[in-house]
Each structure stands twice: as C-alpha cells, then as structure tokens.
PDB file of N, CA and C in Angstrom:
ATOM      1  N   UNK A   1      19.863  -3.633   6.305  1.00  0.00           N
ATOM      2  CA  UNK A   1      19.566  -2.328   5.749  1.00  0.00           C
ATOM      3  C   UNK A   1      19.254  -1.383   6.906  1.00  0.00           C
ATOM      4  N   UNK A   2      19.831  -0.001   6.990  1.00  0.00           N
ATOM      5  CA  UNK A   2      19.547   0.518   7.607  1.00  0.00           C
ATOM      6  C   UNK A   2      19.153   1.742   7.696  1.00  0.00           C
ATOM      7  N   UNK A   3      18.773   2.503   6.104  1.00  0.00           N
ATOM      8  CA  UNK A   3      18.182   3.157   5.702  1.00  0.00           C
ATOM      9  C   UNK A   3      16.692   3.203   5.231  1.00  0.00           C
ATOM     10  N   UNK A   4      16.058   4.542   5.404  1.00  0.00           N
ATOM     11  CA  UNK A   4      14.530   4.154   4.941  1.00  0.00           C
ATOM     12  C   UNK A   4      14.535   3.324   3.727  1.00  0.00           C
ATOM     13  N   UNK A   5      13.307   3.545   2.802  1.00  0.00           N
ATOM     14  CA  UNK A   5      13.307   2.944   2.002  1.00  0.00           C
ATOM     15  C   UNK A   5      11.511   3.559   1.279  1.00  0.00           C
ATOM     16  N   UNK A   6      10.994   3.904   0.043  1.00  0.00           N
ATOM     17  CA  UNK A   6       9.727   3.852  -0.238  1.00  0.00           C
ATOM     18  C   UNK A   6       9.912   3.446  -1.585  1.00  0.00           C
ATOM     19  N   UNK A   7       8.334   3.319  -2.335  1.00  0.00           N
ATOM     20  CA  UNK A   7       8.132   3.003  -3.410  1.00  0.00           C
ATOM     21  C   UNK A   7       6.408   3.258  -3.811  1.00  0.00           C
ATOM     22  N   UNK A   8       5.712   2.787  -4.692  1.00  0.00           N
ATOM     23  CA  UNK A   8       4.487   3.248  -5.142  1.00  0.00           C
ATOM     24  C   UNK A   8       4.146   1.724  -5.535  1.00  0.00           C
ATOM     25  N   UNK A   9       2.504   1.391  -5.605  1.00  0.00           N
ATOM     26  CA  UNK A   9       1.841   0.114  -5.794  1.00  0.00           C
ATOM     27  C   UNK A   9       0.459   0.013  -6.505  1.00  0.00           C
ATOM     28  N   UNK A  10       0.425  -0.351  -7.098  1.00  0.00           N
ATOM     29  CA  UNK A  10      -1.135  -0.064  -8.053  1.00  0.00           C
ATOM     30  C   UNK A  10      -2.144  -1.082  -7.610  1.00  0.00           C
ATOM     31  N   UNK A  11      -2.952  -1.590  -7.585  1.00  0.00           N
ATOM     32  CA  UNK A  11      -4.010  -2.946  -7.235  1.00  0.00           C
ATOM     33  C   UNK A  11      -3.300  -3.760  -8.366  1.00  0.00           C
ATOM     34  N   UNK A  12      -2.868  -3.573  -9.680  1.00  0.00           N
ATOM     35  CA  UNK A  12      -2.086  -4.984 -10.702  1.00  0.00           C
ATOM     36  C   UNK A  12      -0.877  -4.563 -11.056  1.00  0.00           C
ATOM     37  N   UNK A  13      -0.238  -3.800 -10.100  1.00  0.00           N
ATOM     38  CA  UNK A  13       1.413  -3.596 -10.406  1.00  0.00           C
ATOM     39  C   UNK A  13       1.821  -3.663  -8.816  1.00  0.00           C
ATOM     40  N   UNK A  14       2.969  -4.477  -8.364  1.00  0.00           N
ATOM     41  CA  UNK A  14       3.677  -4.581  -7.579  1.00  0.00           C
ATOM     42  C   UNK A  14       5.233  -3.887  -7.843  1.00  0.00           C
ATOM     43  N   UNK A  15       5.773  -2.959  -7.400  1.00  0.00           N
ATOM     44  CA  UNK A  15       7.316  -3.476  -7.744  1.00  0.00           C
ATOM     45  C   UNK A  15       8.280  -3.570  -7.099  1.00  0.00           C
ATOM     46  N   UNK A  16       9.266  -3.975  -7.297  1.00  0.00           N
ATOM     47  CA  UNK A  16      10.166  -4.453  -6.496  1.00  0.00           C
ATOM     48  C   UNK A  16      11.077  -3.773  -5.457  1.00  0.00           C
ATOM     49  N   UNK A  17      10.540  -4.142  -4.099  1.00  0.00           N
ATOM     50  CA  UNK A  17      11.329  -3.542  -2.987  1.00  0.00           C
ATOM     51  C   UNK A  17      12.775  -3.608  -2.479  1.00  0.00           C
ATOM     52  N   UNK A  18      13.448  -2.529  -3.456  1.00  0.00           N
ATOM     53  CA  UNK A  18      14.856  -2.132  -3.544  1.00  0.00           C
ATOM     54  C   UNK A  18      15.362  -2.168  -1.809  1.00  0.00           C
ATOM     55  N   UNK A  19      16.230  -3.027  -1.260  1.00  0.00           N
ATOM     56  CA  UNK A  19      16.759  -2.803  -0.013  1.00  0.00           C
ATOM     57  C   UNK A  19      16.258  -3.667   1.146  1.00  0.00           C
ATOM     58  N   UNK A  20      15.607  -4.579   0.786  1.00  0.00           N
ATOM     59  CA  UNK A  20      15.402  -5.403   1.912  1.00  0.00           C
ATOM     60  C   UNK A  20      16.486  -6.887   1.842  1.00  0.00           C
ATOM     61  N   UNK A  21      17.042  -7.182   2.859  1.00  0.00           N
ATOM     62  CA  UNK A  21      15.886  -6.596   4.362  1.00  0.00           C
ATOM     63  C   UNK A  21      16.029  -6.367   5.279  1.00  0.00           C
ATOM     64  N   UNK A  22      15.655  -5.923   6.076  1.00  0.00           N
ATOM     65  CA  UNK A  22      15.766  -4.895   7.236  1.00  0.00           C
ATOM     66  C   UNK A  22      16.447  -6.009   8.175  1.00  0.00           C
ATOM     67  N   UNK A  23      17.611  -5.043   8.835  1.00  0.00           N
ATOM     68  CA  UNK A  23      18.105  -6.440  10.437  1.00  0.00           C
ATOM     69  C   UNK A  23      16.753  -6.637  11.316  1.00  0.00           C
ATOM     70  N   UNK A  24      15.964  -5.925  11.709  1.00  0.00           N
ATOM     71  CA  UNK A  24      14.856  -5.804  12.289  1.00  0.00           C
ATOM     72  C   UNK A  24      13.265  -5.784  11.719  1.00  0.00           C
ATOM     73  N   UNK A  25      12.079  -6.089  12.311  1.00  0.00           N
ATOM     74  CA  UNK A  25      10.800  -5.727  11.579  1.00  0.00           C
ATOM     75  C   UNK A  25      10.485  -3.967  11.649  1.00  0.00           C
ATOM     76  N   UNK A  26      10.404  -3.552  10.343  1.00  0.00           N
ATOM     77  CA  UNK A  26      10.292  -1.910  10.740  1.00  0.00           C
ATOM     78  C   UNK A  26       9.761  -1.485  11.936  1.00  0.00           C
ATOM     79  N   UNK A  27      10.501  -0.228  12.326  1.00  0.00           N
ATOM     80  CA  UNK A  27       9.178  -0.204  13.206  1.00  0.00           C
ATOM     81  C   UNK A  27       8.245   1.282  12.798  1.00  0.00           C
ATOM     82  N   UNK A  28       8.339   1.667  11.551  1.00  0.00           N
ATOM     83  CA  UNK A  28       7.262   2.317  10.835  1.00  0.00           C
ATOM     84  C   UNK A  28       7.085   1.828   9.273  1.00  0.00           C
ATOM     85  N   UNK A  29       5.467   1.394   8.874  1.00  0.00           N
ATOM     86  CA  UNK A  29       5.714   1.693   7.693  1.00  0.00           C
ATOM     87  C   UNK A  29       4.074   2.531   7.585  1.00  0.00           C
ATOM     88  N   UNK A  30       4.536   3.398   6.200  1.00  0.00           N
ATOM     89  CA  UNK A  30       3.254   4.507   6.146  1.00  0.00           C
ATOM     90  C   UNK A  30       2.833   4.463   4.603  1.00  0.00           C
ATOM     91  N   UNK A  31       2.018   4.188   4.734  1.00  0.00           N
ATOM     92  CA  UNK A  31       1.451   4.019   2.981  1.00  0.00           C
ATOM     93  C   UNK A  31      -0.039   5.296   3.051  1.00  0.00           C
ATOM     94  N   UNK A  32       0.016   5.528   1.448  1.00  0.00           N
ATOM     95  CA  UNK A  32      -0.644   6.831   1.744  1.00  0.00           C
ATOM     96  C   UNK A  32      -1.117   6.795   0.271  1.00  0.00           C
ATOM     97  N   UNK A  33      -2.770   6.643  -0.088  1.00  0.00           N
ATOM     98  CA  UNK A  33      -3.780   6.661  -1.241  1.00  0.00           C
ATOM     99  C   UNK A  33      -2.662   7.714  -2.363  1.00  0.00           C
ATOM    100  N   UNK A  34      -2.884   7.045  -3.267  1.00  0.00           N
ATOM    101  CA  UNK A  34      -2.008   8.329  -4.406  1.00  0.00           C
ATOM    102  C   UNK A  34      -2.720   8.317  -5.644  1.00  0.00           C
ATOM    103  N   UNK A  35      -3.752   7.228  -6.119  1.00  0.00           N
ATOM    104  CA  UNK A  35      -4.256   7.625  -6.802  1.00  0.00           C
ATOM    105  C   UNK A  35      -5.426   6.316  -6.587  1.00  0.00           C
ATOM    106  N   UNK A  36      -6.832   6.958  -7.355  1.00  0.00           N
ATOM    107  CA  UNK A  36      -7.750   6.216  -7.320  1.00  0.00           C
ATOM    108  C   UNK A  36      -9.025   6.006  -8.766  1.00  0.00           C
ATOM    109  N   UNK A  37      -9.362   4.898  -8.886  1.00  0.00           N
ATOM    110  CA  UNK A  37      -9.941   5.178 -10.403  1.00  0.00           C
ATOM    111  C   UNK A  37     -11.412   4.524 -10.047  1.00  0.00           C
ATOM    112  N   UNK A  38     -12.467   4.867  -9.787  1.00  0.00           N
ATOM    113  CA  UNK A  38     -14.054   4.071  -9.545  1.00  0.00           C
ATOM    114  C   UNK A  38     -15.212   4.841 -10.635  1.00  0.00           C
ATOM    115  N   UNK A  39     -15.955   3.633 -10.316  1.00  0.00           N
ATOM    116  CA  UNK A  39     -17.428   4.264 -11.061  1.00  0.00           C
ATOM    117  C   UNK A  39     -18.096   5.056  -9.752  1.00  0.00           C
ATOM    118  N   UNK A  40     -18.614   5.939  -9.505  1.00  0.00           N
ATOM    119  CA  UNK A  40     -19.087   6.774  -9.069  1.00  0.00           C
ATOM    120  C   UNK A  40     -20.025   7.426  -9.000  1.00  0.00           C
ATOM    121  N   UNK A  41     -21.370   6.725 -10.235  1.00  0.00           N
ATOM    122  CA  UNK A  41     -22.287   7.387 -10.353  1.00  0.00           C
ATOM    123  C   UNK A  41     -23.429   6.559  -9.846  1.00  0.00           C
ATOM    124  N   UNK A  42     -23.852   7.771  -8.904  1.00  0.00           N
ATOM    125  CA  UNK A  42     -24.876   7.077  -7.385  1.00  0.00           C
ATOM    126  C   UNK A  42     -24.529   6.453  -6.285  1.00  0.00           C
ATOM    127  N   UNK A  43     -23.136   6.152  -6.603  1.00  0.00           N
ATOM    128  CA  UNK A  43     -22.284   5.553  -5.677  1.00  0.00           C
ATOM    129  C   UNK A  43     -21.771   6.396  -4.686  1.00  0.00           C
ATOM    130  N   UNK A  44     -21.369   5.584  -3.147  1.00  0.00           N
ATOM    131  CA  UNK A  44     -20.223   6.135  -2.415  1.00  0.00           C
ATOM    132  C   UNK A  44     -19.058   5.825  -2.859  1.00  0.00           C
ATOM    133  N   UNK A  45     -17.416   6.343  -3.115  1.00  0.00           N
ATOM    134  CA  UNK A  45     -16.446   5.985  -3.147  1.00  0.00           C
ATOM    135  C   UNK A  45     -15.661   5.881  -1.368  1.00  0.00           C
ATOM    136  N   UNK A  46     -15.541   4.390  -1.379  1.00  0.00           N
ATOM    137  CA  UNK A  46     -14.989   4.298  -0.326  1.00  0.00           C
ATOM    138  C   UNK A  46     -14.011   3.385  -0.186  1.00  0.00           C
ATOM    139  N   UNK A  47     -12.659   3.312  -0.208  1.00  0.00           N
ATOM    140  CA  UNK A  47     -11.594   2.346   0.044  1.00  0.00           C
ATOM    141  C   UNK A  47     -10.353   2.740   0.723  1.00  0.00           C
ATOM    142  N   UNK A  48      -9.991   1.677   1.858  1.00  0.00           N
ATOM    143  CA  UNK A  48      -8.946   1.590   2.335  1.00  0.00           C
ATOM    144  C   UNK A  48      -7.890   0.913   2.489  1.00  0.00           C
ATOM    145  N   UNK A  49      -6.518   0.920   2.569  1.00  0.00           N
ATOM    146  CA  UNK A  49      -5.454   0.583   2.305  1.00  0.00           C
ATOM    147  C   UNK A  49      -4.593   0.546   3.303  1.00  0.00           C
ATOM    148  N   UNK A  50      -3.907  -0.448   4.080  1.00  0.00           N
ATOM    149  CA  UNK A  50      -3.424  -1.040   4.851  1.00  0.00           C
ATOM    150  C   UNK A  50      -1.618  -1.645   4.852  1.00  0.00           C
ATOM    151  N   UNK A  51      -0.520  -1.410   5.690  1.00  0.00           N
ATOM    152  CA  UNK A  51       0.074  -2.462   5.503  1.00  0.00           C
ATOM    153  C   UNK A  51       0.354  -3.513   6.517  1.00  0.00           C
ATOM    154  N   UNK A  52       0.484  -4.626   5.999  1.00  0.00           N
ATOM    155  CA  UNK A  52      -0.087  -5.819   7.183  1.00  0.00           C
ATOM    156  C   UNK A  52       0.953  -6.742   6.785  1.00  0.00           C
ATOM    157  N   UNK A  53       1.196  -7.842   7.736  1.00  0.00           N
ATOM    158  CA  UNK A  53       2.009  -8.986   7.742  1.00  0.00           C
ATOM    159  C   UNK A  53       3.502  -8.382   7.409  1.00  0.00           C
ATOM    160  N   UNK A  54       4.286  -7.425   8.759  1.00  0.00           N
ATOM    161  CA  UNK A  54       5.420  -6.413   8.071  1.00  0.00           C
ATOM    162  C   UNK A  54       6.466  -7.328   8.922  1.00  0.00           C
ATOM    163  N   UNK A  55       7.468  -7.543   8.316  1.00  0.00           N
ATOM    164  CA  UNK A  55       8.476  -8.307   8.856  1.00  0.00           C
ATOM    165  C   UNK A  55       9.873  -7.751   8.145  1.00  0.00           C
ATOM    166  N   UNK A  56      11.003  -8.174   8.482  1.00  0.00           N
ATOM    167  CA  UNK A  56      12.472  -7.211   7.649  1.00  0.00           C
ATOM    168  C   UNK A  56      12.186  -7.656   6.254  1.00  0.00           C
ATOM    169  N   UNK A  57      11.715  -8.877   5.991  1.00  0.00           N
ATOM    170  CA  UNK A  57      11.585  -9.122   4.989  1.00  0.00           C
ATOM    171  C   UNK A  57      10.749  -8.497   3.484  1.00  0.00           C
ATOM    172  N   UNK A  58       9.953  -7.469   4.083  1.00  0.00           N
ATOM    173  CA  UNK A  58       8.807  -6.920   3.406  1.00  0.00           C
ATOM    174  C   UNK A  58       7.418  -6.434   4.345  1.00  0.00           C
ATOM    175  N   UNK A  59       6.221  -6.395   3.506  1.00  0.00           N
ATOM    176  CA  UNK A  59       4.911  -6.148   3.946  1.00  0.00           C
ATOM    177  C   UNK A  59       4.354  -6.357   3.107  1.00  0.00           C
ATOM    178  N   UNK A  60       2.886  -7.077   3.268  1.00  0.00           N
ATOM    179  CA  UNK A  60       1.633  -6.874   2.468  1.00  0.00           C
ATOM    180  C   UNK A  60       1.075  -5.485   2.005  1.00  0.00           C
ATOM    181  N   UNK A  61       0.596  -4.986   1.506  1.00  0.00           N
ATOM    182  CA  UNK A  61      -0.652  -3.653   1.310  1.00  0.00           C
ATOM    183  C   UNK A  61      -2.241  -4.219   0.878  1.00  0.00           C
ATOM    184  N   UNK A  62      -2.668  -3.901   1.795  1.00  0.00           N
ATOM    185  CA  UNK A  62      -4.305  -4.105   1.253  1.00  0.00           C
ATOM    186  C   UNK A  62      -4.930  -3.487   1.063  1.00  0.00           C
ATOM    187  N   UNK A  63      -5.996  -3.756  -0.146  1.00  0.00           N
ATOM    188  CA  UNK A  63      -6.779  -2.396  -0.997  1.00  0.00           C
ATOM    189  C   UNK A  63      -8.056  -3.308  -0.079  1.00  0.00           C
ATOM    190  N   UNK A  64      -8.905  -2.205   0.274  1.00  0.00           N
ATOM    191  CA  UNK A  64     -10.351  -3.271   0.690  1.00  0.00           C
ATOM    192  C   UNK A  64     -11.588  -1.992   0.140  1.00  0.00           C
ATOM    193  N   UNK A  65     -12.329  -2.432  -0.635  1.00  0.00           N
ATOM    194  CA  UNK A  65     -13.636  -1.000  -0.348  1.00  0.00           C
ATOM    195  C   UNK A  65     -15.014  -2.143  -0.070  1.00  0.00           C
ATOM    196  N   UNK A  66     -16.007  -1.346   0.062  1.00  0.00           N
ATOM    197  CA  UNK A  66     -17.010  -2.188   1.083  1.00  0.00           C
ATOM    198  C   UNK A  66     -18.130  -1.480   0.350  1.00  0.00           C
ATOM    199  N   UNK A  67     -19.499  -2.191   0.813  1.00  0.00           N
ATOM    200  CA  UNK A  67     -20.981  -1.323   0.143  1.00  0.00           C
ATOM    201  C   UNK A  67     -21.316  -1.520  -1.264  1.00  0.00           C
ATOM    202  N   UNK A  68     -21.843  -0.425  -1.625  1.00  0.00           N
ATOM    203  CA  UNK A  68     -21.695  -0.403  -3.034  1.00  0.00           C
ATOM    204  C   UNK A  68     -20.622   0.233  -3.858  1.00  0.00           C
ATOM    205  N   UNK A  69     -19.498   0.728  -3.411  1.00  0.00           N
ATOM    206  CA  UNK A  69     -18.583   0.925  -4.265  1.00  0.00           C
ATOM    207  C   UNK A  69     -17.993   0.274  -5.023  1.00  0.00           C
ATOM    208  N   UNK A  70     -17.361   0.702  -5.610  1.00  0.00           N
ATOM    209  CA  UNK A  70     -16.849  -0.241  -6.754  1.00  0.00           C
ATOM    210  C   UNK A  70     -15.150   0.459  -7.322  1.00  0.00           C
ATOM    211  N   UNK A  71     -14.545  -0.043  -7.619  1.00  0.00           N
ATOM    212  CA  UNK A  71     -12.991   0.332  -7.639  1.00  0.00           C
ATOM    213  C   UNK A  71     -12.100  -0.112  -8.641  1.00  0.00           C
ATOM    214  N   UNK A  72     -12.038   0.129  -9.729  1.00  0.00           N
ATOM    215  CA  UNK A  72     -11.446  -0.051 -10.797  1.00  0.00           C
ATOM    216  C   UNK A  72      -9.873  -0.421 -10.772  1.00  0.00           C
ATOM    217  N   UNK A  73      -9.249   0.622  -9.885  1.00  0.00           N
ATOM    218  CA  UNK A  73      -7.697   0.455  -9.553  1.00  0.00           C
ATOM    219  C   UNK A  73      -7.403   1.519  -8.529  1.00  0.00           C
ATOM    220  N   UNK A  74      -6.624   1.408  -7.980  1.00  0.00           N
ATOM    221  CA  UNK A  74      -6.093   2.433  -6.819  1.00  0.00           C
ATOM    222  C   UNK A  74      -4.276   1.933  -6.564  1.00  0.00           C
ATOM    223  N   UNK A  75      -3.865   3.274  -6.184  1.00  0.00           N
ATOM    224  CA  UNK A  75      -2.343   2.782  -6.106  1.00  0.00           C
ATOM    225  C   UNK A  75      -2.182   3.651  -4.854  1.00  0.00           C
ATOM    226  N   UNK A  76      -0.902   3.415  -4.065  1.00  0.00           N
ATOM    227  CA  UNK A  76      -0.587   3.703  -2.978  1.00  0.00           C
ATOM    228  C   UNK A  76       1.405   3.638  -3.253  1.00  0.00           C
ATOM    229  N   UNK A  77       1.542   4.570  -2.122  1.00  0.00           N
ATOM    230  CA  UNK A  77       2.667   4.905  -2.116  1.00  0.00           C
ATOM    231  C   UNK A  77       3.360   4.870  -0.530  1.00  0.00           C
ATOM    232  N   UNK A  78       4.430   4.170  -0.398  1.00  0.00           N
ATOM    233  CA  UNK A  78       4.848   3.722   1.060  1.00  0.00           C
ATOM    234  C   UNK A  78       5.818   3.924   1.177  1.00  0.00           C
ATOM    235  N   UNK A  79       6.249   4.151   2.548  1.00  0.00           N
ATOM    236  CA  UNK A  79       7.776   4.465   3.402  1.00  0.00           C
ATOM    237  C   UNK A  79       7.945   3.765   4.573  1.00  0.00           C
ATOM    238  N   UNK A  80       8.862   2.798   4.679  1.00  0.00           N
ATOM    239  CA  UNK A  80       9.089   2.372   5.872  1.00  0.00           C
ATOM    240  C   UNK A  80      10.435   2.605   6.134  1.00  0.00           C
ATOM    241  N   UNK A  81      10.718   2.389   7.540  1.00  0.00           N
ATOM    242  CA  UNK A  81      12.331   2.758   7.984  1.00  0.00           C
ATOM    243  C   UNK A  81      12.050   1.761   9.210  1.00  0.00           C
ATOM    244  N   UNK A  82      13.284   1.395   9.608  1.00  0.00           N
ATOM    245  CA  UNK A  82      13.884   0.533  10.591  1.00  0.00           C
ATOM    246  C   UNK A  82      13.481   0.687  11.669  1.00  0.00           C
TER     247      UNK A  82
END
C-alpha cells in the first residue's frame, strides 16, 4: 500500500483497517482525541491516547487516564501514511 490511509476508534469499537499493509512500517501515524465521555464531578478529566507497537501490518492505540478520573468511553481518530 502506498497510499495514506485513516479511520476513527472508540475504547469498545475497533474497525477495520481498510489497506494494510504497508511495504514498510509507517513512518507517520497521528491519532487525535475526537470524542470523550467521563464523570466529572469534582474530578480532573485527564486521558491520553497513543499509537504504539506500529508495524506495515497495523498499530495499537492506547486510551490511558490516571488519578482520579474516570472515563466512560473516548474515541480517537487516526492517519497514517508510509
């Protein structure tokens, strides 16, 4: 594949990454918060999102929040290219 490629990811929806896989391990991928759902009252909202273990084959995304937050669901939206 040698075109970009993106898609969107929820914390309990994955879907399926149209176009892999890459002749190479990307050498960008950019994922970017798109939506977020927490309890919030008295709370900090704090979570971050990662993509990790990226090979032609795909990538992980990791949701992590820390403290007392708390995080109901969050989705993210990604672009990688070759």
């Amino acid at each position: 594949m040698t075109s970009c490629q993106s898609g969107q990811v929820t914390m309990d929806y994955c879907d399926y990454f149209n176009g892999w896989p890459f002749q190479q391990t990307p050498s960008l991928v950019h994922v970017g918060l798109s939506m977020i759902d927490t309890q919030s009252h008295d709370r900090n909202v704090r979570i971050q999102v990662s993509a990790e273990s990226i090979t032609p084959y795909g990538f992980n995304l990791r949701f992590r929040s820390w403290g007392d937050s708390f995080t109901h669901n969050a989705g993210v939206s990604w672009f990688v290219c070759p």
